[in-house]
Protein backbone atom coordinates (compact mmCIF):
# COMPACT_ATOMS: atom_id res chain seq x y z
CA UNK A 1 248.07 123.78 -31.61
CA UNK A 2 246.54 122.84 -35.07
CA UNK A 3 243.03 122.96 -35.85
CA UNK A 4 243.51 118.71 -36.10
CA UNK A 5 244.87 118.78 -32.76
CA UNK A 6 242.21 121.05 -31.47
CA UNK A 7 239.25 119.03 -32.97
CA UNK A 8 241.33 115.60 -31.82
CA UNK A 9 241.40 117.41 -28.15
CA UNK A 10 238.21 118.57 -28.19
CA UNK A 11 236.22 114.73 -29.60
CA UNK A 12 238.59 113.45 -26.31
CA UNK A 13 237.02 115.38 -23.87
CA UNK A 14 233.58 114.58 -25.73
CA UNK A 15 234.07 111.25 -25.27
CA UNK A 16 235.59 111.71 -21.76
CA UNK A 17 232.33 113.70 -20.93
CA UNK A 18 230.03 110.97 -22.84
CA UNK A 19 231.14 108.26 -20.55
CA UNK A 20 230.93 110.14 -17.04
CA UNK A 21 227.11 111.05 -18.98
CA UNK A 22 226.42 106.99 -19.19
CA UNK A 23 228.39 106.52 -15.55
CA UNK A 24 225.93 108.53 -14.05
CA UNK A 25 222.35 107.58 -15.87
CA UNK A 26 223.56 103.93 -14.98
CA UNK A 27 223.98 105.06 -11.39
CA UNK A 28 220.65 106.69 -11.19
CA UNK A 29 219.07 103.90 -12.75
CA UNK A 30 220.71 101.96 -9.37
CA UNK A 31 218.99 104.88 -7.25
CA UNK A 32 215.78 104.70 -8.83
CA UNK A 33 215.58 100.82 -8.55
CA UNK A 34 216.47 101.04 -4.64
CA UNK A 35 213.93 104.36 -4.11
CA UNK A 36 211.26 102.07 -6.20
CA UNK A 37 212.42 98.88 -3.82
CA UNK A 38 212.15 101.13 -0.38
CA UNK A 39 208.73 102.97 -1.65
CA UNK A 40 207.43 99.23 -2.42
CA UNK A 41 208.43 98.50 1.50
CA UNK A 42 206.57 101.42 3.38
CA UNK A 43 203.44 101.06 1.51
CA UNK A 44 203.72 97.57 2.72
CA UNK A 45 204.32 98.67 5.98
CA UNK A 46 201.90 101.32 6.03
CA UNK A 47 199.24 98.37 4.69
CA UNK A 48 200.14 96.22 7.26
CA UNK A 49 200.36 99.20 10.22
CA UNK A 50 196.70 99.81 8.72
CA UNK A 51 195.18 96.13 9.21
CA UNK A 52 196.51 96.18 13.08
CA UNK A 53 195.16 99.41 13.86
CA UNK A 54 191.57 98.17 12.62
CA UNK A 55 192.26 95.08 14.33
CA UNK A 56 193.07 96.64 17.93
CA UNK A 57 190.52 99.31 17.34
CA UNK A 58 187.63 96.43 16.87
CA UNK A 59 189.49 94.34 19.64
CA UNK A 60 189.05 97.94 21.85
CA UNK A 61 184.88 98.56 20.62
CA UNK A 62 184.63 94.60 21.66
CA UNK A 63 186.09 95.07 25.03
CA UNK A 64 184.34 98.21 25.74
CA UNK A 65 181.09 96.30 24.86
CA UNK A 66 181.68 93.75 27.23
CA UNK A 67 182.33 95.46 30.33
């Protein structure tokens, strides 16, 4: 092979390599968004999990005060 055909071979697989480089930061950008989506649901949950034990714990003190 020339030195042209090396370099030519060579800026190929560059490019080759540059796009599988953009495939993946686009598909972690699609992880991060659905990690960043899930994370937003359990500290929702966990919120919500929060305000029912406080609600059955004062529903429990109430009870136990009226018997």
């Amino acid at each position: 092979m020339t030195e042209q055909a090396d370099s030519a071979m060579i800026a190929g697989q560059l490019a080759e390599l540059t796009r599988a480089v953009e495939q993946m930061a686009d598909q972690l950008s699609v992880v991060r968004e659905r990690a960043d989506t899930q994370q937003e649901r359990i500290d929702l949950a966990a919120r919500e999990l929060a305000e029912v034990s406080a609600r059955l714990q004062a529903a429990a003190t109430a009870l136990r005060e009226s018997i």
